[in-house]
N, C-alpha and C. Protein backbone atom coordinates (compact mmCIF):
# COMPACT_ATOMS: atom_id res chain seq x y z
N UNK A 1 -116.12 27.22 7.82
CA UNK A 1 -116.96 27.73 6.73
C UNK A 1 -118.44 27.72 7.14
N UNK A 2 -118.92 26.44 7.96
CA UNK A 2 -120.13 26.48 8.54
C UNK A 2 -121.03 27.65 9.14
N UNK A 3 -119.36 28.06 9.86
CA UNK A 3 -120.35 29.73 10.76
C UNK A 3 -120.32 30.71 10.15
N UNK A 4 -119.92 30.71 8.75
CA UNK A 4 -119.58 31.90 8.07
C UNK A 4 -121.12 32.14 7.48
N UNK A 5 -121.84 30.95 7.01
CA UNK A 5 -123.04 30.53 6.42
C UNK A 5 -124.40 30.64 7.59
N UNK A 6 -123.70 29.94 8.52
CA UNK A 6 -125.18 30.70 9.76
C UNK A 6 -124.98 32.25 10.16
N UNK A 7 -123.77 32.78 9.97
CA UNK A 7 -123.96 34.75 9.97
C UNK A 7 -124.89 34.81 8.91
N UNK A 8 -124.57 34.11 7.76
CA UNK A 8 -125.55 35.04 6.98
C UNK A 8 -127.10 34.88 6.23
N UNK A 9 -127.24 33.73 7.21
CA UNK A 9 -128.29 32.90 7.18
C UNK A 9 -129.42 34.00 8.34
N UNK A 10 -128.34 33.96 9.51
CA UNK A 10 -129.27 35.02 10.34
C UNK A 10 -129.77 36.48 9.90
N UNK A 11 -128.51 37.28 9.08
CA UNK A 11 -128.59 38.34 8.75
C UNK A 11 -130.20 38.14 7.66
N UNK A 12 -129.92 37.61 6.76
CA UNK A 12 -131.20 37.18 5.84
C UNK A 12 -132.00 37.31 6.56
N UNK A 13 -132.44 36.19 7.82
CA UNK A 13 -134.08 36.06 8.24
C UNK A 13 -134.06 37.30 9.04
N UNK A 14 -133.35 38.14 9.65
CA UNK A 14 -133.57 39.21 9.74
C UNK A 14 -134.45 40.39 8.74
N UNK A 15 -133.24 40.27 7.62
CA UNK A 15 -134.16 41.28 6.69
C UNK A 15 -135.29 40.91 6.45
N UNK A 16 -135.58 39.19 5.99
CA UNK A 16 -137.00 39.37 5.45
C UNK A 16 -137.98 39.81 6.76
N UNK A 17 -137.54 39.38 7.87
CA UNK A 17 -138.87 39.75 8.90
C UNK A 17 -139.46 41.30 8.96
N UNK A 18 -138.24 42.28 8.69
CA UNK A 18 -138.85 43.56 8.87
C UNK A 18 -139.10 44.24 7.57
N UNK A 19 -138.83 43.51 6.57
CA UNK A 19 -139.52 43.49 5.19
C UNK A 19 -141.08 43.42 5.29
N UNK A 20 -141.04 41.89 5.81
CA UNK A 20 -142.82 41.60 6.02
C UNK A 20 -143.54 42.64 7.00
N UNK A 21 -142.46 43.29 8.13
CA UNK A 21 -143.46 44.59 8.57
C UNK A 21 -143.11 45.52 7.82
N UNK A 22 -142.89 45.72 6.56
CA UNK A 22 -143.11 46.80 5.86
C UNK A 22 -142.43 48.38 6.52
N UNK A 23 -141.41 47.87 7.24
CA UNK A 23 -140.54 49.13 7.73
C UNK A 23 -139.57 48.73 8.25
N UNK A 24 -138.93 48.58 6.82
CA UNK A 24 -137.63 48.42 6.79
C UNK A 24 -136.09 49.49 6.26
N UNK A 25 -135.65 49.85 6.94
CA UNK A 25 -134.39 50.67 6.19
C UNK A 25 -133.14 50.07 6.10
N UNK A 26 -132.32 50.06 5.22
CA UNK A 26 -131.09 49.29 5.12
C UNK A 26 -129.71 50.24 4.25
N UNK A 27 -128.99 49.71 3.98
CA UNK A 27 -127.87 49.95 3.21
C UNK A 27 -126.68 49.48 3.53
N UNK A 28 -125.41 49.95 3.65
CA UNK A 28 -123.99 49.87 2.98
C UNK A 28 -122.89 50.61 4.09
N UNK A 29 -122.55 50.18 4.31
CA UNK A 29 -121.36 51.32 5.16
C UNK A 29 -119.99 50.81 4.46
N UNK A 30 -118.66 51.69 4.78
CA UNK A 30 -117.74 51.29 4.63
C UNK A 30 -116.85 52.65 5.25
N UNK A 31 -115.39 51.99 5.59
CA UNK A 31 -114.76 53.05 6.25
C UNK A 31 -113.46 52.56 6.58
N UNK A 32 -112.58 53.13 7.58
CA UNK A 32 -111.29 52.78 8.15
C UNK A 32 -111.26 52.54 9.61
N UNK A 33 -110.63 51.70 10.17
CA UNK A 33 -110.56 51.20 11.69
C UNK A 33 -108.89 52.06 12.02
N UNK A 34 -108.99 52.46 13.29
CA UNK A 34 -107.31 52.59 13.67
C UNK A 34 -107.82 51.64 15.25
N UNK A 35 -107.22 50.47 15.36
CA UNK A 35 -107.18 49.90 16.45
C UNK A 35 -105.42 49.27 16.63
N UNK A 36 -106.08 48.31 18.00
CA UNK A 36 -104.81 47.97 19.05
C UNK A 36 -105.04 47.10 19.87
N UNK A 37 -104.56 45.90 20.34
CA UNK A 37 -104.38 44.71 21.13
C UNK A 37 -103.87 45.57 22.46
N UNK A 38 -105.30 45.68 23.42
CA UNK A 38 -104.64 45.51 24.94
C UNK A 38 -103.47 44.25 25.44
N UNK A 39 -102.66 44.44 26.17
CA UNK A 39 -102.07 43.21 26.47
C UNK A 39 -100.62 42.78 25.56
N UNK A 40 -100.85 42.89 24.17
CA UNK A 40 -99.49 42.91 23.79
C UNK A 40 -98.34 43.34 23.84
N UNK A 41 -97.41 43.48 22.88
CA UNK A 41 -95.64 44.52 22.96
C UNK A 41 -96.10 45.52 22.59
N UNK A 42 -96.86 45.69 21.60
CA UNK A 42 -97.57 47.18 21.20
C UNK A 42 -98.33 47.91 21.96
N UNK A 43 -98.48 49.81 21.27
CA UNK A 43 -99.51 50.26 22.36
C UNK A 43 -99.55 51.60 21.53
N UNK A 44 -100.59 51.64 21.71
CA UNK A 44 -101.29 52.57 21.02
C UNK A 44 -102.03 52.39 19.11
N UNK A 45 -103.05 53.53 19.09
CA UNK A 45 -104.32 52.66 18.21
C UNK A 45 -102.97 52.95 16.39
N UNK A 46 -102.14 51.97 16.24
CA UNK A 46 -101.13 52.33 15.39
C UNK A 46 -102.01 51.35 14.38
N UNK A 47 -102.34 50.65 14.15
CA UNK A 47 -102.67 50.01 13.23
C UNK A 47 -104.22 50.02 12.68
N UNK A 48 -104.01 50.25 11.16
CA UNK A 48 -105.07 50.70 10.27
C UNK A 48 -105.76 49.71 9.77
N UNK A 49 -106.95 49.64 9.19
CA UNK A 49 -107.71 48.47 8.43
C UNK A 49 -109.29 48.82 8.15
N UNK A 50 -109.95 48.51 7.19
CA UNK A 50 -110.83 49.03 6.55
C UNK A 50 -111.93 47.45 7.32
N UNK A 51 -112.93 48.87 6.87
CA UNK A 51 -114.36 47.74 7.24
C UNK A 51 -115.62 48.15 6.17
N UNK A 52 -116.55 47.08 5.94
CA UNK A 52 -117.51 47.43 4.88
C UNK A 52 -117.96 46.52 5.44
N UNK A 53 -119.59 46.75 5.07
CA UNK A 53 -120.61 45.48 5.39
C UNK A 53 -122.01 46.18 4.71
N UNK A 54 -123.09 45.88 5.56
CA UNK A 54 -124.42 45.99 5.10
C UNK A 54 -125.10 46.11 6.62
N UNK A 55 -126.14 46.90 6.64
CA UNK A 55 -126.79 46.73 7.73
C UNK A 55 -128.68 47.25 7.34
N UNK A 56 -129.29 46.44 8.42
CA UNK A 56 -130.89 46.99 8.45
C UNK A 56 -131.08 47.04 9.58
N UNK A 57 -132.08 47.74 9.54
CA UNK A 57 -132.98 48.36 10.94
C UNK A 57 -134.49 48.85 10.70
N UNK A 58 -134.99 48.49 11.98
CA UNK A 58 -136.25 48.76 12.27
C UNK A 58 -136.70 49.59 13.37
N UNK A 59 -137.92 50.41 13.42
CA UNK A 59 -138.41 51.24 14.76
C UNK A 59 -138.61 50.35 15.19
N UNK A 60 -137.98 50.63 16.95
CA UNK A 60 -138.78 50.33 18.11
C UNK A 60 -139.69 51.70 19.35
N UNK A 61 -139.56 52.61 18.71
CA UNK A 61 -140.60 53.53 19.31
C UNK A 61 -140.17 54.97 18.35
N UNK A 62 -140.60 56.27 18.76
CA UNK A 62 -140.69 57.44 17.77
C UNK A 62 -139.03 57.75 18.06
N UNK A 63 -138.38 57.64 18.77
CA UNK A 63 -137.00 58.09 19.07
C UNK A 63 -135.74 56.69 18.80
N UNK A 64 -136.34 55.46 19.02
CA UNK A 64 -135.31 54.83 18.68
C UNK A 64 -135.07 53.79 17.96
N UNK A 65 -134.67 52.90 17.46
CA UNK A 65 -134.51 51.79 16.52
C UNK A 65 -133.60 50.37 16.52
N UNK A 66 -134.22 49.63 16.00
CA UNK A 66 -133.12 48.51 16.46
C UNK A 66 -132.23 48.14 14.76
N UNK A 67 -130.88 47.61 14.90
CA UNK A 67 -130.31 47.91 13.85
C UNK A 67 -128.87 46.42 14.35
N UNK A 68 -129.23 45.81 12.82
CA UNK A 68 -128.60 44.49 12.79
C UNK A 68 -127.62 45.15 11.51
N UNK A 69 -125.66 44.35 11.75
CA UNK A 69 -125.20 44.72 10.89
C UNK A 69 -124.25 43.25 10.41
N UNK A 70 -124.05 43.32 9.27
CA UNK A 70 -123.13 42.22 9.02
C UNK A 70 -121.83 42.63 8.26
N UNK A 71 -120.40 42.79 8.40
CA UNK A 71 -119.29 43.54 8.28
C UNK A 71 -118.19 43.00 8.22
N UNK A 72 -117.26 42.59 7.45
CA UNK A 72 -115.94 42.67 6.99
C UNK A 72 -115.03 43.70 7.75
N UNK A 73 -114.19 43.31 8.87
CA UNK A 73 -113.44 44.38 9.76
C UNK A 73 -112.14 43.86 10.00
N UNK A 74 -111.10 45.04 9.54
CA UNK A 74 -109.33 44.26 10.14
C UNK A 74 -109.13 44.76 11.34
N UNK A 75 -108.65 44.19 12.25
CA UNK A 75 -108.18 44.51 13.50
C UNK A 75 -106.81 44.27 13.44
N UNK A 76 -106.23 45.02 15.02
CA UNK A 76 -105.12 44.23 15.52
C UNK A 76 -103.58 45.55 15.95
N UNK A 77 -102.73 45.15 15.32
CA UNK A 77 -101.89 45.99 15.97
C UNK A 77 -100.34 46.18 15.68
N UNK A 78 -99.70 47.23 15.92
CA UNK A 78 -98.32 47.88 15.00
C UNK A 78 -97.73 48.03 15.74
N UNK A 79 -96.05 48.33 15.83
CA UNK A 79 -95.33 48.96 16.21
C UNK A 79 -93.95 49.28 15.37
N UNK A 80 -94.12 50.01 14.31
CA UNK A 80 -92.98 50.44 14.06
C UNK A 80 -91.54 50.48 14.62
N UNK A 81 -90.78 50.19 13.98
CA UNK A 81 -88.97 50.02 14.79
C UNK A 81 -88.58 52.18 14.59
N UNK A 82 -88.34 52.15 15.82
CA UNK A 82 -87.82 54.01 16.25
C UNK A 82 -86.80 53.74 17.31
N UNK A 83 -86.24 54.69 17.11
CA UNK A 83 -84.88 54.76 18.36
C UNK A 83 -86.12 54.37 19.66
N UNK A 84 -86.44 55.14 19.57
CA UNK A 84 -87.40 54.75 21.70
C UNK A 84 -87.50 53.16 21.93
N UNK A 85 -88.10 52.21 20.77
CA UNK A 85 -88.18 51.25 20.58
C UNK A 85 -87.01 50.05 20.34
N UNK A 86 -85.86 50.18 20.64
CA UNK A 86 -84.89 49.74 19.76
C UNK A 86 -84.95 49.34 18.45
N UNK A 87 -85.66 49.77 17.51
CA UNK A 87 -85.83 49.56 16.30
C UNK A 87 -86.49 47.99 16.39
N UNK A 88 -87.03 47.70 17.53
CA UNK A 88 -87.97 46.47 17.38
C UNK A 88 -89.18 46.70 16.40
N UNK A 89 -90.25 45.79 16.14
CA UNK A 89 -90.80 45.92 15.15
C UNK A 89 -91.97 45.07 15.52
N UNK A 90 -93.63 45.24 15.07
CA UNK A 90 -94.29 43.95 15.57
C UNK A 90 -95.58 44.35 14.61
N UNK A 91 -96.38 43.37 14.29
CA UNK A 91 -97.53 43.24 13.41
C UNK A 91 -98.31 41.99 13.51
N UNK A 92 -99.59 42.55 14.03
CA UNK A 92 -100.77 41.87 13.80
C UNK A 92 -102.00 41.80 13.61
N UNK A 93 -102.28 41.14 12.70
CA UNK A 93 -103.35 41.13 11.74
C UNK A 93 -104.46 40.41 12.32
N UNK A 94 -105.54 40.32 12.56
CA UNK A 94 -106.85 40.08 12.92
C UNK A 94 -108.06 39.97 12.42
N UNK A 95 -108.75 39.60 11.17
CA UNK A 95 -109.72 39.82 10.41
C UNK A 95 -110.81 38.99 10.72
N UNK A 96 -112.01 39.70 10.71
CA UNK A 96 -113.25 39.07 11.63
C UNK A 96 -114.20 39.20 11.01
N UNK A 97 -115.49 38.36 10.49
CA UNK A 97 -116.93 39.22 10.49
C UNK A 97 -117.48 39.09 11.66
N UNK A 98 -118.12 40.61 11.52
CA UNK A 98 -118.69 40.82 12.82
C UNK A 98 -120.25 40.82 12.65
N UNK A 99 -121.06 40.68 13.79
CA UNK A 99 -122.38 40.81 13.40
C UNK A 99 -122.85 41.58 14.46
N UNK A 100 -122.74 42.98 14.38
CA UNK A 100 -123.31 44.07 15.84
C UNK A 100 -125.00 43.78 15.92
N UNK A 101 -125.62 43.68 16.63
CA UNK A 101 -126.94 43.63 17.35
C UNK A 101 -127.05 45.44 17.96
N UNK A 102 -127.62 46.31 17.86
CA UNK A 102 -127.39 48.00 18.64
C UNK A 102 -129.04 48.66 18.96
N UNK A 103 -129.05 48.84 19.77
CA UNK A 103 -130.14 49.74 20.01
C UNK A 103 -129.52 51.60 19.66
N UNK A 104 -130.19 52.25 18.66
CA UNK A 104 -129.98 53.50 18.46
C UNK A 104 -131.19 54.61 18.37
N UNK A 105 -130.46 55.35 19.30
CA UNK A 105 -131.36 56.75 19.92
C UNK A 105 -131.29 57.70 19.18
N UNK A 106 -132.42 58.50 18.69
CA UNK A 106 -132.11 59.55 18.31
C UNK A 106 -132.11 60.65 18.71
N UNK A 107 -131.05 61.50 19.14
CA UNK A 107 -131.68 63.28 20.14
C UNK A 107 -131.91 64.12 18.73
N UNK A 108 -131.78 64.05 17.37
CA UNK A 108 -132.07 64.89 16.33
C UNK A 108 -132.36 64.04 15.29
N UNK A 109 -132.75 64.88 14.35
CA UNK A 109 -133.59 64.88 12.92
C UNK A 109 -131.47 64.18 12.51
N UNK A 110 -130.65 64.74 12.82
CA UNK A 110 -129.70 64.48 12.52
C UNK A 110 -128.50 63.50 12.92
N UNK A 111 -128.66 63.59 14.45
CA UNK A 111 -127.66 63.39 15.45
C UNK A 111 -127.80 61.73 16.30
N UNK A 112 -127.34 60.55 15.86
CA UNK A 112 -128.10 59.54 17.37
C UNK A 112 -126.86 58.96 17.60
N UNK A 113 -127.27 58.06 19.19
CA UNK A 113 -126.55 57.66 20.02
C UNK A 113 -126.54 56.01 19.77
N UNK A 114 -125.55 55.37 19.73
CA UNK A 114 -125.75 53.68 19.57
C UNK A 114 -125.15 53.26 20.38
N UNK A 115 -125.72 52.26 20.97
CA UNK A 115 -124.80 51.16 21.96
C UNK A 115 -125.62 49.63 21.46
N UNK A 116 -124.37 48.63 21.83
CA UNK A 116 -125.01 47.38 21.59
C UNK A 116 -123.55 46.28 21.86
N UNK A 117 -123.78 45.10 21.04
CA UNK A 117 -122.58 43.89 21.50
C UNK A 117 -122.60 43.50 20.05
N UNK A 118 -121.34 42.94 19.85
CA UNK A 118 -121.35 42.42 18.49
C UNK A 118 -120.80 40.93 18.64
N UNK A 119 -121.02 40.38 17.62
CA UNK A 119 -120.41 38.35 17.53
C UNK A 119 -119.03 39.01 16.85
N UNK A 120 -118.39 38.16 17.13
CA UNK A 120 -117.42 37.97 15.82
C UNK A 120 -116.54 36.26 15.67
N UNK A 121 -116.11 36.19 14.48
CA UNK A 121 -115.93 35.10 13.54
C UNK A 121 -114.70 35.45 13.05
N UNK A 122 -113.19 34.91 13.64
CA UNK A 122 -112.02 34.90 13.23
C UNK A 122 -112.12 34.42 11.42
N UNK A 123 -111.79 34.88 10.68
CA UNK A 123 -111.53 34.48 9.55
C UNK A 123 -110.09 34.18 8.96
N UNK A 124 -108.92 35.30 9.56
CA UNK A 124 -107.77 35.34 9.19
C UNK A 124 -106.72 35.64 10.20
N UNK A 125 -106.02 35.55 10.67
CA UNK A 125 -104.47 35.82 11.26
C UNK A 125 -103.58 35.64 10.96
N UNK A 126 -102.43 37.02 11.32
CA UNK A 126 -101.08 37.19 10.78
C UNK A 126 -100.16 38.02 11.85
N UNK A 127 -98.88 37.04 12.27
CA UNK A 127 -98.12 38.04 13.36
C UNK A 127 -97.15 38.02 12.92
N UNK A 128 -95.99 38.97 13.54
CA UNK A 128 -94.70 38.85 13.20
C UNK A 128 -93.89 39.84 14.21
N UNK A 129 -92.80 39.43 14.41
CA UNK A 129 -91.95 40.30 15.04
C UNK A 129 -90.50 40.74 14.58
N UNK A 130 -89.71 41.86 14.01
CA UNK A 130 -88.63 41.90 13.38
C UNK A 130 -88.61 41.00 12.75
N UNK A 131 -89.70 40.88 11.56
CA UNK A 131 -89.69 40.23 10.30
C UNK A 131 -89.63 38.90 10.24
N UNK A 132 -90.13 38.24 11.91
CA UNK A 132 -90.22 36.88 11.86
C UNK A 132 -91.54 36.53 12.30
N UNK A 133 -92.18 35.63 11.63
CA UNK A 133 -93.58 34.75 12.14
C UNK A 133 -93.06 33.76 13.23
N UNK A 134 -92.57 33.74 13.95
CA UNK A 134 -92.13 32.90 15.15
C UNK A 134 -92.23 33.33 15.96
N UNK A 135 -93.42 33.91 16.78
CA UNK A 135 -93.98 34.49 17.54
C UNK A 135 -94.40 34.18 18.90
N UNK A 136 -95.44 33.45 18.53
CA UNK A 136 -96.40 32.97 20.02
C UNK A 136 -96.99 31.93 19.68
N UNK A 137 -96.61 30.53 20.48
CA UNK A 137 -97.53 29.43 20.39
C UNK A 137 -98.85 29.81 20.94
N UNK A 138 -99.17 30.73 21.46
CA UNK A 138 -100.83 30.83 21.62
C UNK A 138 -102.15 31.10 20.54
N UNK A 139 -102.49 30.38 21.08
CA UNK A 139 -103.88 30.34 19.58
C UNK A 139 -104.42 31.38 19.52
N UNK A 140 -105.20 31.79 18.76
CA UNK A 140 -106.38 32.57 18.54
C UNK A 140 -107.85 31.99 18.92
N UNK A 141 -108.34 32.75 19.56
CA UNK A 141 -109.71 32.34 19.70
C UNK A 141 -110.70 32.96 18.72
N UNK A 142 -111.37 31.81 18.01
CA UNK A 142 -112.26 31.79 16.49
C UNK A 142 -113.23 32.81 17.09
N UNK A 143 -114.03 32.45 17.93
CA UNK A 143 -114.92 33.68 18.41
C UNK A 143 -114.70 34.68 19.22
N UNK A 144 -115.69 36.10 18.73
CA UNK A 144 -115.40 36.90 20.09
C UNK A 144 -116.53 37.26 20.18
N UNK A 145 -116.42 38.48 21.12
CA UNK A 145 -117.93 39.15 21.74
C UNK A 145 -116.80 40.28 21.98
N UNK A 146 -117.96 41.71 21.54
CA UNK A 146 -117.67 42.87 21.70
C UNK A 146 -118.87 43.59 22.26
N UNK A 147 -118.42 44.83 23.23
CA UNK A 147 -119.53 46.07 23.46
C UNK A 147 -118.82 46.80 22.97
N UNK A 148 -119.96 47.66 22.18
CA UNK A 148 -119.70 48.80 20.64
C UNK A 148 -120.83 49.95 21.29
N UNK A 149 -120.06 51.47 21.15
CA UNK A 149 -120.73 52.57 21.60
C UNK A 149 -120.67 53.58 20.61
N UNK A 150 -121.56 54.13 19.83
CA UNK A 150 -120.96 55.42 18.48
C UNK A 150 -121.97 56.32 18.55
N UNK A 151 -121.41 57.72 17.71
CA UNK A 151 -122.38 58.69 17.44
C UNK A 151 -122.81 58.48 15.67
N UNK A 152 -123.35 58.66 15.40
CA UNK A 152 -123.52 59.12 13.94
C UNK A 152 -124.28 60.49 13.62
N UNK A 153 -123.90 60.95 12.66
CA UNK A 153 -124.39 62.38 12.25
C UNK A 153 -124.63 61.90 10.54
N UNK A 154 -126.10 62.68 10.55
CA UNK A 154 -126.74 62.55 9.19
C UNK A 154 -126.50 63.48 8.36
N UNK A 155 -125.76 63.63 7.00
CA UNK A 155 -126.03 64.69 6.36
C UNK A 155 -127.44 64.91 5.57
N UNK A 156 -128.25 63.43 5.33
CA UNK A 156 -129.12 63.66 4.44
C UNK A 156 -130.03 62.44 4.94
N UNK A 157 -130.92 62.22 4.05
CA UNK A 157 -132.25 61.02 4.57
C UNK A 157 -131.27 59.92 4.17
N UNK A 158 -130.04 60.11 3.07
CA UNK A 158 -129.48 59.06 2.50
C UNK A 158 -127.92 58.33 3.18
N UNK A 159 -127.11 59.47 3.17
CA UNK A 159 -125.89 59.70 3.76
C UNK A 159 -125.43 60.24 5.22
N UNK A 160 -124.79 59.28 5.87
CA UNK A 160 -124.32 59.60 7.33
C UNK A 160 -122.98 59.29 7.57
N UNK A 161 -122.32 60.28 8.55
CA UNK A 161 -121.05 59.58 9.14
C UNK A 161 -121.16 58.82 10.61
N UNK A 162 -120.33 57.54 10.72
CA UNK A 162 -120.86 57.10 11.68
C UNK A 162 -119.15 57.11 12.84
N UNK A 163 -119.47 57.37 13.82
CA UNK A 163 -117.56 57.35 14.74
C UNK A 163 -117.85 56.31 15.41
N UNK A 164 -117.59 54.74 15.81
CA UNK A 164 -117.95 54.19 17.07
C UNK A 164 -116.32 53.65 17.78
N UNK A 165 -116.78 53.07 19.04
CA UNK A 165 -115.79 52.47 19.95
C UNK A 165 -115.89 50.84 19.86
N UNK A 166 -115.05 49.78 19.27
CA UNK A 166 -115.50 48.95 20.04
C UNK A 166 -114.54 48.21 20.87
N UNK A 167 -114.66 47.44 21.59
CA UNK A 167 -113.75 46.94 22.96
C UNK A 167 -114.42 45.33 23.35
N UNK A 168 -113.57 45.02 23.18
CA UNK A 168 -113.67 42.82 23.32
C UNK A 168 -113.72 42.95 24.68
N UNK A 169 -114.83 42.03 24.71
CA UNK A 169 -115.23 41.52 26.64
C UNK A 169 -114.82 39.97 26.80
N UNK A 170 -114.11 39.66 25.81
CA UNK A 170 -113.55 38.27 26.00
C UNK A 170 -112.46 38.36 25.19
N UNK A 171 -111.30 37.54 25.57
CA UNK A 171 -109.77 37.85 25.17
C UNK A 171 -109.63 37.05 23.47
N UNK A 172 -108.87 37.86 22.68
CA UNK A 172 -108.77 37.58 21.40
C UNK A 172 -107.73 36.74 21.74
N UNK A 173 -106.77 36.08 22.86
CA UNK A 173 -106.12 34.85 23.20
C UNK A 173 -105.77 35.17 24.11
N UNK A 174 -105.21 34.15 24.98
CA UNK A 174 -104.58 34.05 25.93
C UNK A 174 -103.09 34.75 26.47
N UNK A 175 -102.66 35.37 27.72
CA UNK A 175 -101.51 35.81 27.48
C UNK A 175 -100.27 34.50 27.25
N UNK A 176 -99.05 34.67 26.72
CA UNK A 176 -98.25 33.49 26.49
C UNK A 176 -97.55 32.92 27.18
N UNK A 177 -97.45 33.95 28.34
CA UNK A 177 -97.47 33.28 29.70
C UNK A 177 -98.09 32.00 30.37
N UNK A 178 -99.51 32.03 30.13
CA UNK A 178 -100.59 31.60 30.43
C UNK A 178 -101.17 32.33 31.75
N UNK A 179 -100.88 32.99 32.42
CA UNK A 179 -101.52 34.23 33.87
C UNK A 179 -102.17 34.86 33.27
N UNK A 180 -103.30 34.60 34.61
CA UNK A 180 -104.83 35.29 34.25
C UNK A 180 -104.60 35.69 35.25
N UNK A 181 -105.48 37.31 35.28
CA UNK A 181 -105.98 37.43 36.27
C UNK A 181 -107.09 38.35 36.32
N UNK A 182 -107.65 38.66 36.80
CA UNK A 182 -108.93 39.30 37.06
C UNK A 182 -109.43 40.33 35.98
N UNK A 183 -110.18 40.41 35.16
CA UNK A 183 -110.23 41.51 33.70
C UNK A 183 -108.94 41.49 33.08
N UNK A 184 -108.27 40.44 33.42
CA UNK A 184 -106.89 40.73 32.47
C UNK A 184 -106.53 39.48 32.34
N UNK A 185 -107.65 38.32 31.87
CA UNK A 185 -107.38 36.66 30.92
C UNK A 185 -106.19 36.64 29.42
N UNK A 186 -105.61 38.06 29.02
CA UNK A 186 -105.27 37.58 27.83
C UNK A 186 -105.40 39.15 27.01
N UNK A 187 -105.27 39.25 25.91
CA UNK A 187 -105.28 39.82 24.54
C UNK A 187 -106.50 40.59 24.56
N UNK A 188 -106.93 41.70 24.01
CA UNK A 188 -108.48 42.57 23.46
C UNK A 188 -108.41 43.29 22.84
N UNK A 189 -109.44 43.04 21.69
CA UNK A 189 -109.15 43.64 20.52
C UNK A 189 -109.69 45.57 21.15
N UNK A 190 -109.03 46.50 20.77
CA UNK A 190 -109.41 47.72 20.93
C UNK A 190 -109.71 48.66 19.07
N UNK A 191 -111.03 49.14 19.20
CA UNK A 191 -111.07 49.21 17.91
C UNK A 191 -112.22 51.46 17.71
N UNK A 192 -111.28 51.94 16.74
CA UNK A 192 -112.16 53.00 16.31
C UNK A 192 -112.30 53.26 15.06
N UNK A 193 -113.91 53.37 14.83
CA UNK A 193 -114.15 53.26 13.48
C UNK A 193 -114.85 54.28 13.04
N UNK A 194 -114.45 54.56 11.84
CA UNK A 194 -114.93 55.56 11.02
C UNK A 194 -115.84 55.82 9.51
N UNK A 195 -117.02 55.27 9.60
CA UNK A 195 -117.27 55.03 8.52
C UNK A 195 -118.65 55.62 7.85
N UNK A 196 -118.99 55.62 6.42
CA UNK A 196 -119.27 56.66 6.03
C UNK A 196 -120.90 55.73 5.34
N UNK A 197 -121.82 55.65 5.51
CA UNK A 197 -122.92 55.14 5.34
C UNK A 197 -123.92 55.63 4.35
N UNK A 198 -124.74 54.80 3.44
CA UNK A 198 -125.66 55.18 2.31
C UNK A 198 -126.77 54.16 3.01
N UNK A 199 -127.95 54.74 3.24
CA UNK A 199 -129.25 54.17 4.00
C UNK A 199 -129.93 54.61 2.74
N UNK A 200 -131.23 52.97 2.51
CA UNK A 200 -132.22 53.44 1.50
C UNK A 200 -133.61 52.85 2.40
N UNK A 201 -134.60 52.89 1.63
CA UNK A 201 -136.15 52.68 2.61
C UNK A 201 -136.71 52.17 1.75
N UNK A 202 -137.23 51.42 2.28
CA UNK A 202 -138.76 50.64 0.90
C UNK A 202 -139.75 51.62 0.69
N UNK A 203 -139.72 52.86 0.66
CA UNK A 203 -140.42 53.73 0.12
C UNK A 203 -139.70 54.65 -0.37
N UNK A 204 -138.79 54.47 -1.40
CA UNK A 204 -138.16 55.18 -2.32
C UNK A 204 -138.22 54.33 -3.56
């Protein structure tokens, strides 16, 4: 519960600082994830889950901006039972706040480019296989670290759609094996998001 309270302890002294420089923009996003666990029985981005949060940002020159977000996101991963599959079956659930850090470019009045790394903060997990939770003695690891890459397109000064990528640079667990080996320690969360944004300005 502790780290749930320093996310949003940071997010805060964030806002007030670019409050006190008086150029500040913020708002609301919310949207749908289709992601997938590199490394598991599953494969491919089969599993759905919604994300919402809040984010602000500030200029760092006439083209680009820096932009802190704090977000409610499900991850993780599906496999439906189909003849190809032997009617096997698998589900897992992953729920995180995340806190992206992004530098974002703009090439238009409309159009910008984001890249950046995000924290994240296990909050919840849920697995199962043919309808059993008897899965994998391997833990979950409470923290992660992600690099996150997106476009967004503006319809208005207010409303934007945003598409990003993100991809875990450290394993959401271990394989159950226990073999590591080189970029391949374990589990990664694989994630695409889609979400639909309301930005306001202290000069409205």
């Amino acid at each position: 519960m502790r780290i749930k309270y320093t996310l949003l302890t940071i997010f805060i002294c964030f806002n007030f600082a670019i409050i006190r420089g008086q150029n500040v923009k913020g708002g609301f996003l919310a949207g749908l994830n289709a992601t997938q666990v590199a490394g598991d029985v599953a494969s491919g981005y089969n599993k759905a889950g919604i994300v919402f949060g809040i984010f602000a940002n500030t200029d760092v020159s006439e083209n680009a901006e820096f932009q802190m977000e704090m977000m409610y996101i499900q991850k993780g991963s599906r496999m439906n039972p189909s003849e190809e599959n032997a009617y096997d079956s698998y589900l897992l659930r992953v729920n995180y706040i995340d806190l992206p850090f992004l530098y974002r470019y703009h090439f238009s009045d409309q159009i910008l480019f984001e890249v950046g790394l995000a924290y994240g903060y296990l909050i919840h997990h849920y697995e199962e296989a043919d309808l059993s939770t008897s899965v994998s003695a391997t833990s979950f690891n409470n923290h992660a670290l992600n690099v996150l890459a997106g476009l967004e397109y503006r319809f208005s000064d207010d409303f934007s759609f945003n598409f990003r990528s993100s991809n875990s640079i450290i394993p959401v667990r271990g394989h159950s094996s226990g073999v590591k080996r080189l970029f391949n320690s374990g589990q990664y969360n694989d994630v695409l998001s889609f979400t639909l944004r309301y930005q306001f300005s202290n000069d409205k």
